[in-house]
Every structure is written in C-alpha cells, then in structure tokens.
Protein backbone atom coordinates (compact mmCIF):
# COMPACT_ATOMS: atom_id res chain seq x y z
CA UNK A 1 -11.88 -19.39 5.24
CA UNK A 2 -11.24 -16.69 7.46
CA UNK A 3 -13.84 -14.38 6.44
CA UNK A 4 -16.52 -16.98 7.42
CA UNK A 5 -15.46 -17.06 10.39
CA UNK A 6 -14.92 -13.50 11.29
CA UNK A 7 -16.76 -10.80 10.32
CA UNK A 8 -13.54 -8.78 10.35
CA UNK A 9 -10.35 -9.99 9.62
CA UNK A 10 -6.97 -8.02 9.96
CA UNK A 11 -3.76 -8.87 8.73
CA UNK A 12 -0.12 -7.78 8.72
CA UNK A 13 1.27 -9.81 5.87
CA UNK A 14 5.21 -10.11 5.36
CA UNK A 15 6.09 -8.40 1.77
CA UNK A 16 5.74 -12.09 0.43
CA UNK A 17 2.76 -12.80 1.07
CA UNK A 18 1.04 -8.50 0.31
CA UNK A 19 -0.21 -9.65 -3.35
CA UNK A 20 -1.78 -12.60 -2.06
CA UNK A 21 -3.59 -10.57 0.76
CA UNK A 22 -4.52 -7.93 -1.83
CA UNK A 23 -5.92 -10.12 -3.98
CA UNK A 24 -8.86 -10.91 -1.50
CA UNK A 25 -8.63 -7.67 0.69
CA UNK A 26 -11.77 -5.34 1.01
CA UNK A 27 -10.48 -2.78 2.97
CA UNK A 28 -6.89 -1.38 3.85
CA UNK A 29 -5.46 0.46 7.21
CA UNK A 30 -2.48 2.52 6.20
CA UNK A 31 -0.07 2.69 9.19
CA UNK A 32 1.80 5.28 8.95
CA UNK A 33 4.59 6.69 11.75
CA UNK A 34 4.14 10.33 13.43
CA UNK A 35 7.25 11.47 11.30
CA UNK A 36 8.27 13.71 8.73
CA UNK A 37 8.90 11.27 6.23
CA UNK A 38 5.01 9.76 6.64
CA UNK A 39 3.88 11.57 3.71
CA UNK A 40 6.11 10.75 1.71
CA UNK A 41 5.67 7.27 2.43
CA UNK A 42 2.00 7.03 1.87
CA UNK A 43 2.09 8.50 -1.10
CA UNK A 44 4.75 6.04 -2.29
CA UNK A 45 2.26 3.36 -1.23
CA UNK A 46 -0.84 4.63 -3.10
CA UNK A 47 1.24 4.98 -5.95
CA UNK A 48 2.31 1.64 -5.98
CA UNK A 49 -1.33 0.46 -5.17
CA UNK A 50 -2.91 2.31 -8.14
CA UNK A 51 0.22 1.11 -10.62
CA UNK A 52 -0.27 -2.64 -9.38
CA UNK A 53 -4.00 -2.67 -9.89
CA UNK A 54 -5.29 -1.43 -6.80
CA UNK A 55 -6.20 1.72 -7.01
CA UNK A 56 -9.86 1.44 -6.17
CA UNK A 57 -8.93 -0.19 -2.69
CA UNK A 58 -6.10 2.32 -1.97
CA UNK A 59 -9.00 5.22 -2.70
CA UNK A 60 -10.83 3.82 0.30
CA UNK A 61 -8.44 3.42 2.18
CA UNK A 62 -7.91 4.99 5.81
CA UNK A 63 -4.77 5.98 7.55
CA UNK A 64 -3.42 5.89 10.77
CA UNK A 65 -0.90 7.96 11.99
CA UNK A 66 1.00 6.53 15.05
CA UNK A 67 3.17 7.86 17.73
C-alpha cells in the first residue's frame, strides 16, 4: 500500500516485524555506529542476511556510518 503511494518508503521495523519488512524490501540502509565494534556488526548482519535468504539484497546494500 505504501509503495503506491510513495515512491520511496523507509522503515525502521522492531525485530518483530524485520522478516515481514524483508519479505517486500528492495533496498536496505545499514546503520551502522562510528565505533570499533561497527565491523563487526555488519558483518554479523550480512551473514545473517545471506543465511536467512537474503543475500542478494544484503549485496546491494549501502551503509552508513554515524557519529
């Protein structure tokens, strides 16, 4: 419903609610804190992108690095 609507959407889903905003995502934003641990974490997310089916969308992904 959303989608044609907007031409872009963007959403910040509570853990509940990530596979169902997968599911119909085209595009992800990676936010990632200005830390030493970032790394770390990102990779920890593509991994469990690509081992939930999504590795395609966390290939095209793009990250942000804040602070």
């Amino acid at each position: 419903m959303l989608a044609e609507r907007y031409p872009l959407t963007m959403i910040d889903p509570s853990p509940s609610g990530l596979l169902r905003v997968l599911a119909s995502a085209d595009q992800l934003v990676l936010v990632a804190p200005a830390s030493p641990d970032a790394a770390t974490s990102l990779a920890s997310t593509q991994q469990w992108l690509g081992a939930h089916g999504y590795g395609e969308l966390a290939a095209r992904a793009i990250t942000v690095v804040n602070g």
